[in-house]
C-alpha atoms as a PDB file:
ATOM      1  CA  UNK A   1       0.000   0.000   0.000  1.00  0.00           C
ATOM      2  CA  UNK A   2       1.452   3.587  -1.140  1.00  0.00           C
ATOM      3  CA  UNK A   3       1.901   5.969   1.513  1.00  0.00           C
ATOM      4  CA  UNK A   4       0.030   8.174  -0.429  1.00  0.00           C
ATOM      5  CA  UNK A   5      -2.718   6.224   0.626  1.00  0.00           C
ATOM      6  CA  UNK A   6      -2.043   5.621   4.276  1.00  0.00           C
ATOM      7  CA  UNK A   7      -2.226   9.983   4.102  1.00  0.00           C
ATOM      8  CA  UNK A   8      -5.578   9.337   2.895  1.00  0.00           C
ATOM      9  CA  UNK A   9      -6.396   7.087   5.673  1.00  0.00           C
ATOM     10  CA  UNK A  10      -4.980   8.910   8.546  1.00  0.00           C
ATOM     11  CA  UNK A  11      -7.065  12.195   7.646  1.00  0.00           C
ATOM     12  CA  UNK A  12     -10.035  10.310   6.700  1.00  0.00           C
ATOM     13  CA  UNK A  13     -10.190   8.450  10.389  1.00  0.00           C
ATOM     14  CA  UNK A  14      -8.878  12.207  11.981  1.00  0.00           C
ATOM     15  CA  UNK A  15     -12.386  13.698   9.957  1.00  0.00           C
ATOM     16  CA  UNK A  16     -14.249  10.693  11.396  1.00  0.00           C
ATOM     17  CA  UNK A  17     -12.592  11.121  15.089  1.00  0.00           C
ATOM     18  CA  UNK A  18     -13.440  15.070  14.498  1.00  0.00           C
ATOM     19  CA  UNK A  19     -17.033  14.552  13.923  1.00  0.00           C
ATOM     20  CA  UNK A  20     -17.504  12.271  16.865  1.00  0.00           C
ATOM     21  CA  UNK A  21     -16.376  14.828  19.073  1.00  0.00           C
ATOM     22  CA  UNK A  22     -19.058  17.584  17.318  1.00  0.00           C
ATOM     23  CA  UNK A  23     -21.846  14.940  17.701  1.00  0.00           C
ATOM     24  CA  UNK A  24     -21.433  14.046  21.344  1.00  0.00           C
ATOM     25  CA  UNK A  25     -20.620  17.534  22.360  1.00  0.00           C
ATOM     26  CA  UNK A  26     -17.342  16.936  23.778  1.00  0.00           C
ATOM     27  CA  UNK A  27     -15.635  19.670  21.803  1.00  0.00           C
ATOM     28  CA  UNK A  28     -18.467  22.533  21.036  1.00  0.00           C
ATOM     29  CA  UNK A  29     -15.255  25.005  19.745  1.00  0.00           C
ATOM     30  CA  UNK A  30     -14.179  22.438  16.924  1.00  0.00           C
ATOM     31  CA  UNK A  31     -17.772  23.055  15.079  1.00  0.00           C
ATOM     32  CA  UNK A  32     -16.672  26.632  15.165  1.00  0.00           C
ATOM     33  CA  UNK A  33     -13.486  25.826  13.881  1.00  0.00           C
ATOM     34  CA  UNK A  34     -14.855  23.815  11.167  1.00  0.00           C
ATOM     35  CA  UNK A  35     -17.934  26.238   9.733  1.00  0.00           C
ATOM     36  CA  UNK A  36     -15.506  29.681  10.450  1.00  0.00           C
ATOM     37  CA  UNK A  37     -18.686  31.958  10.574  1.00  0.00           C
ATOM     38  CA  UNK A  38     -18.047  33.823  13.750  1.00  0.00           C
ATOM     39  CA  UNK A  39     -21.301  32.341  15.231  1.00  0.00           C
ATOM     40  CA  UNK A  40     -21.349  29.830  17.874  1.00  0.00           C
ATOM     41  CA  UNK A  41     -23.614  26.433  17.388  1.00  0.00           C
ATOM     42  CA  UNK A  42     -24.350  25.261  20.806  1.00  0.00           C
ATOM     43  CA  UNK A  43     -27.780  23.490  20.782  1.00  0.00           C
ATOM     44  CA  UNK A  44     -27.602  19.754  20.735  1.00  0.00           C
ATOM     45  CA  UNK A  45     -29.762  19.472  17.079  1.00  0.00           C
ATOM     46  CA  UNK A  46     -26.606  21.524  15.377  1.00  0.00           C
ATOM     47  CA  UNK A  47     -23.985  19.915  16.776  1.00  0.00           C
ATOM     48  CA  UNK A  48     -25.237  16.752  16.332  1.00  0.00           C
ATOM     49  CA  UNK A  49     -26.305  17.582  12.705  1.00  0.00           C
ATOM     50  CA  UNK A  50     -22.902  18.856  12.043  1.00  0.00           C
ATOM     51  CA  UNK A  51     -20.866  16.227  13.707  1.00  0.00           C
ATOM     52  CA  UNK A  52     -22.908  13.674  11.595  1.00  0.00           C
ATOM     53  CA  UNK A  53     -22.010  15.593   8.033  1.00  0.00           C
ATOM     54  CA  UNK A  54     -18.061  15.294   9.263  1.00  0.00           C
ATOM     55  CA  UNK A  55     -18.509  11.516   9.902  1.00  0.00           C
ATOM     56  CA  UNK A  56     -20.438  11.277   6.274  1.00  0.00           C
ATOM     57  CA  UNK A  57     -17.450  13.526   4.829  1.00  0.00           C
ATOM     58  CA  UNK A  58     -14.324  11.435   6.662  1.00  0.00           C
ATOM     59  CA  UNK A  59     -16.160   8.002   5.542  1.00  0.00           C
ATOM     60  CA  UNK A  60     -16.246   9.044   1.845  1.00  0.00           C
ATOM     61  CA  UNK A  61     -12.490  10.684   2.323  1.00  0.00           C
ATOM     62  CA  UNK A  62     -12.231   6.560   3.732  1.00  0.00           C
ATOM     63  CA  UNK A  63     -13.332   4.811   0.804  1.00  0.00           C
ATOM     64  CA  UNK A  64     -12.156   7.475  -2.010  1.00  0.00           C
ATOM     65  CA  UNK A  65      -8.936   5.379  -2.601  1.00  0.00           C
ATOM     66  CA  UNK A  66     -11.006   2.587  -3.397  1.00  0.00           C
ATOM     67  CA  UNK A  67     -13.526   3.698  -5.163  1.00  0.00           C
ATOM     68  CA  UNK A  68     -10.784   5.452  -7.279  1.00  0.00           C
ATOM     69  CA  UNK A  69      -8.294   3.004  -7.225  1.00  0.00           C
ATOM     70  CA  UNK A  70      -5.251   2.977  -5.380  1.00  0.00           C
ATOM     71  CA  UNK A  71      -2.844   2.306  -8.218  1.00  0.00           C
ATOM     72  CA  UNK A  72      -4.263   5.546  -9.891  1.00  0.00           C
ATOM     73  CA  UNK A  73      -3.109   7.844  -7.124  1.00  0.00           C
ATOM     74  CA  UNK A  74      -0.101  10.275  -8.257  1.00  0.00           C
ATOM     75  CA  UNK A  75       0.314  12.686  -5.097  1.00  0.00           C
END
């Protein structure tokens, strides 16, 4: 497996861990960091829709070598 790949991987799983922390509310300053608006999301029905579109977004970033194909990938 390229390490082009294992890149891939690593920030795929950090967008997954990321999210996780959005959705349960354990980090309420990350979804800040993430929509950069200047406004403050701290309801539970944001956070958790938020954290779940970072988990949706790090499982595609997942599977994009894949679907792709890993011999294709020229970083």
């Amino acid at each position: 497996m390229p390490i082009q790949v294992i890149f891939v991987l690593l920030i795929g799983v950090v967008f997954i861990y990321f999210g996780y922390l959005i959705f349960t509310g354990k980090a309420p300053t990350l979804l800040d960091f993430f929509l950069k608006q200047g406004v403050s999301y701290s309801d539970k029905l944001s956070s958790r829709f938020f954290g779940t579109i970072i988990i949706i977004i790090g499982i595609i970033i997942l599977v994009l070598p894949y679907i792709l194909g890993i011999e294709n990938m020229n970083i």
